[in-house]
C-alpha atoms as a PDB file:
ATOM      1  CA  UNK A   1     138.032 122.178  82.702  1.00  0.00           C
ATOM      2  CA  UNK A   2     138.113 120.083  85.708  1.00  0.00           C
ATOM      3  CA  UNK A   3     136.725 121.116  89.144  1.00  0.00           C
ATOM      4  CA  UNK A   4     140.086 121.590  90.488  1.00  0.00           C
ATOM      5  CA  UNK A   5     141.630 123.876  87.261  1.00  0.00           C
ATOM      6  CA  UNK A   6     138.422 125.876  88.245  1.00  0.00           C
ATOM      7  CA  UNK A   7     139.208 126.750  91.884  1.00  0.00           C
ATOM      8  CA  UNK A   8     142.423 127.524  90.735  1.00  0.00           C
ATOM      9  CA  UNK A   9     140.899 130.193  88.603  1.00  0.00           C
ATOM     10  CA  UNK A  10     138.380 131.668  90.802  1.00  0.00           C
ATOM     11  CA  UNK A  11     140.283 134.515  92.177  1.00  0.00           C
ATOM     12  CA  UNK A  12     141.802 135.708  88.297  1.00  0.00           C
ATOM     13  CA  UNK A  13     138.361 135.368  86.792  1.00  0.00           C
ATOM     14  CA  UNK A  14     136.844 137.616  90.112  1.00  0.00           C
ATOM     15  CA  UNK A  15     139.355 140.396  89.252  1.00  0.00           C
ATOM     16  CA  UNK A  16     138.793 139.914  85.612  1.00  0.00           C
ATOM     17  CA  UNK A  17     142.309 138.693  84.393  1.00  0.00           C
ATOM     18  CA  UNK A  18     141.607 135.649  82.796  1.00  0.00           C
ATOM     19  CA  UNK A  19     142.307 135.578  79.057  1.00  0.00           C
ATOM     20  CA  UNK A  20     139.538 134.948  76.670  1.00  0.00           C
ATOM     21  CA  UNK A  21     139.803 131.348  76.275  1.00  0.00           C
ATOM     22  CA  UNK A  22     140.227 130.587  80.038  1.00  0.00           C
ATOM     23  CA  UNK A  23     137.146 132.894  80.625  1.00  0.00           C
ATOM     24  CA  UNK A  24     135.201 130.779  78.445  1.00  0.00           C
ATOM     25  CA  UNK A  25     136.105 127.531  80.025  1.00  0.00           C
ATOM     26  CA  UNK A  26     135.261 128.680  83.311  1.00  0.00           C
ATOM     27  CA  UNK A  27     132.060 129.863  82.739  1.00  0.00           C
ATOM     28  CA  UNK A  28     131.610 127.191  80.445  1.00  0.00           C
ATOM     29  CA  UNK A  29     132.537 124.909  83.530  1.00  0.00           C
ATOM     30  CA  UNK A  30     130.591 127.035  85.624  1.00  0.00           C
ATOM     31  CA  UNK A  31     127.247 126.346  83.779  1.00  0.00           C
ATOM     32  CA  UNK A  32     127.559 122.810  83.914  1.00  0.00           C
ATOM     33  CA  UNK A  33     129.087 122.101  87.430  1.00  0.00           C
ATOM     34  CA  UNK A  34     126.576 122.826  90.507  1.00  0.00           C
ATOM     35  CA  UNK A  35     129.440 122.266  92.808  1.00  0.00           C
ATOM     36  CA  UNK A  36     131.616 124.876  91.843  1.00  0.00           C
ATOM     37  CA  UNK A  37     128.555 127.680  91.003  1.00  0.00           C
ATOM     38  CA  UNK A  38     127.613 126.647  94.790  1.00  0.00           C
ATOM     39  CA  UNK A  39     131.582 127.405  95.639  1.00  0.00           C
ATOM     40  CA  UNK A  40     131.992 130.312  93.523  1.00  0.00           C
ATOM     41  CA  UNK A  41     128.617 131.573  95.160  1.00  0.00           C
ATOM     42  CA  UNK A  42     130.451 131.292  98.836  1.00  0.00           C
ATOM     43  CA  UNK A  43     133.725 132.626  97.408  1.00  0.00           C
ATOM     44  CA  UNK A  44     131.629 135.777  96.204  1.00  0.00           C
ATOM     45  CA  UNK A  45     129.675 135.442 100.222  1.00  0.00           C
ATOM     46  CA  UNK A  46     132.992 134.962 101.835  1.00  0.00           C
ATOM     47  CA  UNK A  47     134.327 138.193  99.868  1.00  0.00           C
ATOM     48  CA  UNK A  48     131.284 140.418 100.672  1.00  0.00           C
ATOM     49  CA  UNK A  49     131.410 139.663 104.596  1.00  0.00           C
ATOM     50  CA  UNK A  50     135.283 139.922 104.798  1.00  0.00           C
ATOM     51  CA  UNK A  51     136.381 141.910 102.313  1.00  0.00           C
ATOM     52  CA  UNK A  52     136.392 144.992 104.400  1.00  0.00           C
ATOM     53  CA  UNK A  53     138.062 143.631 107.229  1.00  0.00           C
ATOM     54  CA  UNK A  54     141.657 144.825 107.285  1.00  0.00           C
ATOM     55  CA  UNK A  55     143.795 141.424 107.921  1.00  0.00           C
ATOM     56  CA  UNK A  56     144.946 142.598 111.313  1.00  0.00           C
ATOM     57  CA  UNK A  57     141.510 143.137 113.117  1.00  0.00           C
ATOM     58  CA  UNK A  58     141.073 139.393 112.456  1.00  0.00           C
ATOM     59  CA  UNK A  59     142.728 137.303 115.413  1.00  0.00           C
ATOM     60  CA  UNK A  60     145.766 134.803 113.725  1.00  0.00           C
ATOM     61  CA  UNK A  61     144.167 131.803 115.136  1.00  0.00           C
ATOM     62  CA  UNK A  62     140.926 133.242 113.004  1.00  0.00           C
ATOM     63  CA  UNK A  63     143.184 134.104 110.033  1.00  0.00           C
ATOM     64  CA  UNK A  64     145.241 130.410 109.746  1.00  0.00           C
ATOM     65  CA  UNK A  65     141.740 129.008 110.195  1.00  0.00           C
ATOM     66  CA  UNK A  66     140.567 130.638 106.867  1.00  0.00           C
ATOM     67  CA  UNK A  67     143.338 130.324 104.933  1.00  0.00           C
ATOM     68  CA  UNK A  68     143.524 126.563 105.876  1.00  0.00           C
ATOM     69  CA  UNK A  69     140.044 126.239 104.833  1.00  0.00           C
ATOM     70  CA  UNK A  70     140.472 127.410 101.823  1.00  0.00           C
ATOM     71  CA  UNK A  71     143.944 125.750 101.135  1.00  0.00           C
ATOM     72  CA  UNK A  72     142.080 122.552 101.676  1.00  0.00           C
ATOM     73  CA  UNK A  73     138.811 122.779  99.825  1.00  0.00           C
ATOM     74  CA  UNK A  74     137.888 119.606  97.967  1.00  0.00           C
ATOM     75  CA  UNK A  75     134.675 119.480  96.009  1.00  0.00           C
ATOM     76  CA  UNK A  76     132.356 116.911  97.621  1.00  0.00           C
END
């Protein structure tokens, strides 16, 4: 699994619907990639602080900002 496949997959393996073999890969992935345990570890941050926000008490400008962020995340 590459880096990018693995973003890709970060949100289905969060909720728990990847299938057995994608599962595998990602953690798989996940154990050998510092990069994307460091990315998953802010995904999980990023949830934790936001996820009880309700969309709309976030200002757009704030909202576009995040979503752009995280539209154009590249590995370093």
């Amino acid at each position: 699994m590459t880096c990018e496949e693995f973003v890709e997959l970060v949100t289905a393996f969060l909720e728990g619907t990847l299938d057995e073999a994608a599962e595998h890969a990602f953690v798989a992935h996940l154990a050998e990639c510092p990069g994307c345990e460091r990315y998953l570890d802010q995904f999980r941050a990023t949830i934790a602080e936001l996820g009880e926000l309700p969309p709309e008490s976030l200002p757009d400008e704030t909202r576009e900002r995040l979503l752009d962020a995280f539209r154009t995340w590249r590995r370093p």
